[in-house]
PDB file of N, CA and C in Angstrom:
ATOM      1  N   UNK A   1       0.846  -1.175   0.000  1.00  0.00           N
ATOM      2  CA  UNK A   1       0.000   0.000   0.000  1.00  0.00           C
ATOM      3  C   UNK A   1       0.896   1.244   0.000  1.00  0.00           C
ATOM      4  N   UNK A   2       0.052   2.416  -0.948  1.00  0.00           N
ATOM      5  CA  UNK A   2       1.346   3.436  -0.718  1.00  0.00           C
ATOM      6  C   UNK A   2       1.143   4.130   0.501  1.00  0.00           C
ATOM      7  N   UNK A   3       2.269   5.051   1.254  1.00  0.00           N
ATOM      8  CA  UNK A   3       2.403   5.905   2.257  1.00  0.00           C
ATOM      9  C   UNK A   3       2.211   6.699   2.103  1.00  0.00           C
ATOM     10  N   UNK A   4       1.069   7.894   2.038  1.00  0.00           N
ATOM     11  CA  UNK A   4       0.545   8.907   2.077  1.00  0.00           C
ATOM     12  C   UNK A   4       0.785   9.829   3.217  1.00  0.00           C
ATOM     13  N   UNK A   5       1.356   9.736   3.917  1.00  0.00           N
ATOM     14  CA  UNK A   5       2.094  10.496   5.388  1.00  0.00           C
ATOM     15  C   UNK A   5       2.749  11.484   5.229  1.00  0.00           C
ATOM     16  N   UNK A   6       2.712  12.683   6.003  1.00  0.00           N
ATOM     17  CA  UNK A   6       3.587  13.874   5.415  1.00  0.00           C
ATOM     18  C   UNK A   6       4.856  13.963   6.160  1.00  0.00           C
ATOM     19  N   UNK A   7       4.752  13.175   7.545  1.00  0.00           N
ATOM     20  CA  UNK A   7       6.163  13.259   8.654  1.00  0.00           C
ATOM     21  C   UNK A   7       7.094  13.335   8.076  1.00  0.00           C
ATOM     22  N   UNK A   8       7.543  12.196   7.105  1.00  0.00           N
ATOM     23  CA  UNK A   8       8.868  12.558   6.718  1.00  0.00           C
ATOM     24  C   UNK A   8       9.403  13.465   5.221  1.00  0.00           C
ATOM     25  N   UNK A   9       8.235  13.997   4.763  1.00  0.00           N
ATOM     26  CA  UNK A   9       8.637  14.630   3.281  1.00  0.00           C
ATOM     27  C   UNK A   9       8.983  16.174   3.805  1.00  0.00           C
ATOM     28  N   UNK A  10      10.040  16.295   2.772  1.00  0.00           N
ATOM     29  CA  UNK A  10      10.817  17.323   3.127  1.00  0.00           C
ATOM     30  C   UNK A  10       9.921  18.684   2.719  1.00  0.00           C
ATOM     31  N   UNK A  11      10.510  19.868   3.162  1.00  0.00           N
ATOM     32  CA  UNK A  11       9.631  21.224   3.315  1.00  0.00           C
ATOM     33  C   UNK A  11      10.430  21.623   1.693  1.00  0.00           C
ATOM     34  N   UNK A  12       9.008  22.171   0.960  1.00  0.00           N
ATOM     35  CA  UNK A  12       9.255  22.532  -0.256  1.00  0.00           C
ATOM     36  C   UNK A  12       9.805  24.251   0.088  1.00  0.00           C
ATOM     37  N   UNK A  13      10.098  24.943  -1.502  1.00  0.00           N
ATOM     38  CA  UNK A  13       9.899  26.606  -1.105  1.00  0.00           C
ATOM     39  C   UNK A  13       8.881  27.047  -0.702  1.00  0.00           C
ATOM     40  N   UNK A  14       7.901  26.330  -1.804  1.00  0.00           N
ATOM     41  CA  UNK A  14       6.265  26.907  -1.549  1.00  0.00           C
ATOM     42  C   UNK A  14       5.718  26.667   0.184  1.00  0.00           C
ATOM     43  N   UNK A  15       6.194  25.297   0.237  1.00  0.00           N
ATOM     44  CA  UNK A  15       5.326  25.462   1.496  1.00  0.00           C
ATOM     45  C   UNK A  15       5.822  25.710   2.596  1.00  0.00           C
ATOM     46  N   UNK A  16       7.469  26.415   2.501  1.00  0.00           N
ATOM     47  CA  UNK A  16       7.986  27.355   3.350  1.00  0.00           C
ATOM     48  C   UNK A  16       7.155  28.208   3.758  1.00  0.00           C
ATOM     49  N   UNK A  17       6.885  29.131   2.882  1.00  0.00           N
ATOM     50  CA  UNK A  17       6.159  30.493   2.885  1.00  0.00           C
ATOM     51  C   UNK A  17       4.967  30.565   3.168  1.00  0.00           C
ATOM     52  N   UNK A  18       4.501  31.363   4.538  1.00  0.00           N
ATOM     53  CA  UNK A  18       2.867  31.569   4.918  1.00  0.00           C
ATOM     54  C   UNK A  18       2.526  31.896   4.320  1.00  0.00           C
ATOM     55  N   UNK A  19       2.797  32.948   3.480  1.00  0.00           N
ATOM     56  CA  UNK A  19       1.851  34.043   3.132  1.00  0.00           C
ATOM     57  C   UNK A  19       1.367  33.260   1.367  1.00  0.00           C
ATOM     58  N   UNK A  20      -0.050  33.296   1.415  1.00  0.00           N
ATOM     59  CA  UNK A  20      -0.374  32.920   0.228  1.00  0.00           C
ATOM     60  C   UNK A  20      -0.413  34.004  -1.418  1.00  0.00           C
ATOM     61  N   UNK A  21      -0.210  33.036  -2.285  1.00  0.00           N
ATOM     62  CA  UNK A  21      -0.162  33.740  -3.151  1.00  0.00           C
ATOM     63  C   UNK A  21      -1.501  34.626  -3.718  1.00  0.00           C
ATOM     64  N   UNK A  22      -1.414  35.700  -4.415  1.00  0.00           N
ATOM     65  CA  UNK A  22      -2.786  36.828  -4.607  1.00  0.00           C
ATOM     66  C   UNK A  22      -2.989  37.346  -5.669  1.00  0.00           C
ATOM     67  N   UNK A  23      -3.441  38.379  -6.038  1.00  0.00           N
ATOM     68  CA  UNK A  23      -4.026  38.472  -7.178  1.00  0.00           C
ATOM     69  C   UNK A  23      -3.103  39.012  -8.294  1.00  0.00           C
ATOM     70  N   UNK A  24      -1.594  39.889  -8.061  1.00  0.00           N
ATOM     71  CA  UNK A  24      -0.767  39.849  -8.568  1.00  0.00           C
ATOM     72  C   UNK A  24       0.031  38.739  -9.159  1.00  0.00           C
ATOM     73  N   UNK A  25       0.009  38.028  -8.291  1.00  0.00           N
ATOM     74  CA  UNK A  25       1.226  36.735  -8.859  1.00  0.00           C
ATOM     75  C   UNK A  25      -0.101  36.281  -9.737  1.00  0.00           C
ATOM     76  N   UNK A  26      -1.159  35.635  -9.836  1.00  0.00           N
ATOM     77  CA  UNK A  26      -2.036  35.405 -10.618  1.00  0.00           C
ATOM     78  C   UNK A  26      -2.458  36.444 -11.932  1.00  0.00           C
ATOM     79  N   UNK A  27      -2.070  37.933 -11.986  1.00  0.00           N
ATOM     80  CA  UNK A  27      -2.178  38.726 -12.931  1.00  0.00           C
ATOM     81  C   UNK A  27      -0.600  38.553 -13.726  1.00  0.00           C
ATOM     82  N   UNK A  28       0.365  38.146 -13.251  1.00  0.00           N
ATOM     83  CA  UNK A  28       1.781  37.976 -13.566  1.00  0.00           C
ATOM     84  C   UNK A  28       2.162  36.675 -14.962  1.00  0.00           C
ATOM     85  N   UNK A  29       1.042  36.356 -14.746  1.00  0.00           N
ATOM     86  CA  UNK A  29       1.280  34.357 -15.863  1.00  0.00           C
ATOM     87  C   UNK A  29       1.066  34.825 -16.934  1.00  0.00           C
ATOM     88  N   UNK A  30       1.817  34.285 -18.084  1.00  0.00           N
ATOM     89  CA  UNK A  30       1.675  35.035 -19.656  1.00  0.00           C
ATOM     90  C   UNK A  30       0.532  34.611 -20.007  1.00  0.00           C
ATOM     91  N   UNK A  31      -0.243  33.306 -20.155  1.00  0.00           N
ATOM     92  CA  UNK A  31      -1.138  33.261 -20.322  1.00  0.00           C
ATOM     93  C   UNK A  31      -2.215  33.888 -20.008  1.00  0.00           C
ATOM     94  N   UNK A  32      -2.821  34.266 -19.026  1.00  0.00           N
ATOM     95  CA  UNK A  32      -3.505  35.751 -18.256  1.00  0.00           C
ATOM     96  C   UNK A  32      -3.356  36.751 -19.003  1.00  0.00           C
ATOM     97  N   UNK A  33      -2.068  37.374 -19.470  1.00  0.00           N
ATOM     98  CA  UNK A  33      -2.010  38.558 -19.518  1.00  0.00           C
ATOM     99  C   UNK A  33      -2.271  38.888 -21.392  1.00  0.00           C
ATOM    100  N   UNK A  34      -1.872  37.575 -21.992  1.00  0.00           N
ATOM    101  CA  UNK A  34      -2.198  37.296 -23.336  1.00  0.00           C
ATOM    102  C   UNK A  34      -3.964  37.679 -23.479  1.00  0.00           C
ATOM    103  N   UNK A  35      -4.189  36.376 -22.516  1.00  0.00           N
ATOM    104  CA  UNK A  35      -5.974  36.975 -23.055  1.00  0.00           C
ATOM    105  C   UNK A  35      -6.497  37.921 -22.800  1.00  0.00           C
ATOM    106  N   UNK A  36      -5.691  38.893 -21.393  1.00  0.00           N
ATOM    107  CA  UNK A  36      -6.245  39.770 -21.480  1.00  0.00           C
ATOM    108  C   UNK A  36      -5.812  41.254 -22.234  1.00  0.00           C
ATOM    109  N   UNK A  37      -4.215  40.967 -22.558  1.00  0.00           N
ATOM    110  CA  UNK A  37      -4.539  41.733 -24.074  1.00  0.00           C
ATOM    111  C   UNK A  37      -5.233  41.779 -24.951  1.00  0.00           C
ATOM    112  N   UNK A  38      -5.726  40.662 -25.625  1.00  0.00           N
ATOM    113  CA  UNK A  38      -6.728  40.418 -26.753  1.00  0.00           C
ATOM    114  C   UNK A  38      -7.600  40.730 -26.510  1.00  0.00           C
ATOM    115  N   UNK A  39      -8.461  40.801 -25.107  1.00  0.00           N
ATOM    116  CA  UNK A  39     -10.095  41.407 -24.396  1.00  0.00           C
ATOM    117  C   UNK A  39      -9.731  43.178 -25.064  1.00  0.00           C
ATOM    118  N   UNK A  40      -8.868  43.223 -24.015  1.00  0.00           N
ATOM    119  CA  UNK A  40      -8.427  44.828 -24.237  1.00  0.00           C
ATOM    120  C   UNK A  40      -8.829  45.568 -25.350  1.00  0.00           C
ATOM    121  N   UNK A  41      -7.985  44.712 -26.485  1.00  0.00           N
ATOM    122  CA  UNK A  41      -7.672  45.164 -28.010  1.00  0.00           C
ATOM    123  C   UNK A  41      -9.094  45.029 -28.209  1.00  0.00           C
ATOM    124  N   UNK A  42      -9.638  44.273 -28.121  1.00  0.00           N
ATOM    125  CA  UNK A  42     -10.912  44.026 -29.024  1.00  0.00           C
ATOM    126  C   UNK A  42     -11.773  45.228 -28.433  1.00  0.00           C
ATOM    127  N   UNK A  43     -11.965  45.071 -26.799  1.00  0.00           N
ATOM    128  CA  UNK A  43     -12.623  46.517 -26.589  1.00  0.00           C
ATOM    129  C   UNK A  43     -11.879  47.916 -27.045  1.00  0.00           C
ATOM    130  N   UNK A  44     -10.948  48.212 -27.197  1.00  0.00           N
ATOM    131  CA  UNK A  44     -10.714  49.208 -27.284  1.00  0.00           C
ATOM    132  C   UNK A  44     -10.696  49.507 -29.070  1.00  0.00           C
ATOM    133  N   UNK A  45     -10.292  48.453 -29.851  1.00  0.00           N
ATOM    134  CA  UNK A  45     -11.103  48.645 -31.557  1.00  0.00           C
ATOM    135  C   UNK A  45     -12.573  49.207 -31.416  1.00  0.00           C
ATOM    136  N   UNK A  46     -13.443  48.120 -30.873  1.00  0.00           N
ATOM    137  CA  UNK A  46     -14.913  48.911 -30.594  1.00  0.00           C
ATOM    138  C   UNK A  46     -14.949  49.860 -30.341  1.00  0.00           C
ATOM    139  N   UNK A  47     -14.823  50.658 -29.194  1.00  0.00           N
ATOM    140  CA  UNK A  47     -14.533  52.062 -28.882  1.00  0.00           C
ATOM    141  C   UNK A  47     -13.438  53.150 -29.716  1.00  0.00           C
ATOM    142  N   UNK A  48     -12.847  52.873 -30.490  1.00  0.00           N
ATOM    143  CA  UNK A  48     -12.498  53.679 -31.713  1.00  0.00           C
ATOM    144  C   UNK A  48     -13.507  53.725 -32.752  1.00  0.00           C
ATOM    145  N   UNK A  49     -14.220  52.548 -33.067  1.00  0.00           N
ATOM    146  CA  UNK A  49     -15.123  52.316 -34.237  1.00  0.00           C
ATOM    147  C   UNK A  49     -16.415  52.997 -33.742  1.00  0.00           C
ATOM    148  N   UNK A  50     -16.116  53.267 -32.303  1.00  0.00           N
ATOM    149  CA  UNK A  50     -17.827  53.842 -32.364  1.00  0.00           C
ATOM    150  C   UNK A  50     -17.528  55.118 -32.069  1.00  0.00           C
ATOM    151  N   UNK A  51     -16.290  55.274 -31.804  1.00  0.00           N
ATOM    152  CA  UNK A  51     -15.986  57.093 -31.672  1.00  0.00           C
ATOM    153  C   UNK A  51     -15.746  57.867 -32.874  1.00  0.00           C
ATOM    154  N   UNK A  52     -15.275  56.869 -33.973  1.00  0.00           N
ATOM    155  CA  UNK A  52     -14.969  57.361 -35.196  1.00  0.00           C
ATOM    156  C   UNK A  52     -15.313  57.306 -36.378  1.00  0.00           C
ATOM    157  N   UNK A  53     -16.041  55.699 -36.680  1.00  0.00           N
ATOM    158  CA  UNK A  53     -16.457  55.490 -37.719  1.00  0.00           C
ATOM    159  C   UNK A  53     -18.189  55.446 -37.704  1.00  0.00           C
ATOM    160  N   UNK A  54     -18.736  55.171 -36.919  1.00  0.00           N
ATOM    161  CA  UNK A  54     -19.949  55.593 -36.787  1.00  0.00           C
ATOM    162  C   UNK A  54     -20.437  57.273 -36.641  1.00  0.00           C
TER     163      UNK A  54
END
């Protein structure tokens, strides 16, 4: 059977550190920040197209 016990596994970095991670380190991942360029862009084309071409 396997040993699922934490006594002897060693202390990672992560779970050194109390303090949990927040909404920065989660705004920080390229992926995140990719889609939310593309949201961006797309709103902000709309809002040229309706300031200018309409």
């Amino acid at each position: 059977m396997l040993d699922t016990s934490r006594e002897n596994a060693p202390a990672t970095a992560d779970a050194a550190s109390d303090e949990p991670r927040g909404c920065l380190f989660a705004l920080s991942q390229p992926p995140l920040l990719i889609f939310l360029s593309v949201v961006g862009g797309l709103l902000m084309m709309a809002a040229v197209h309706d300031l200018f071409v309409l």
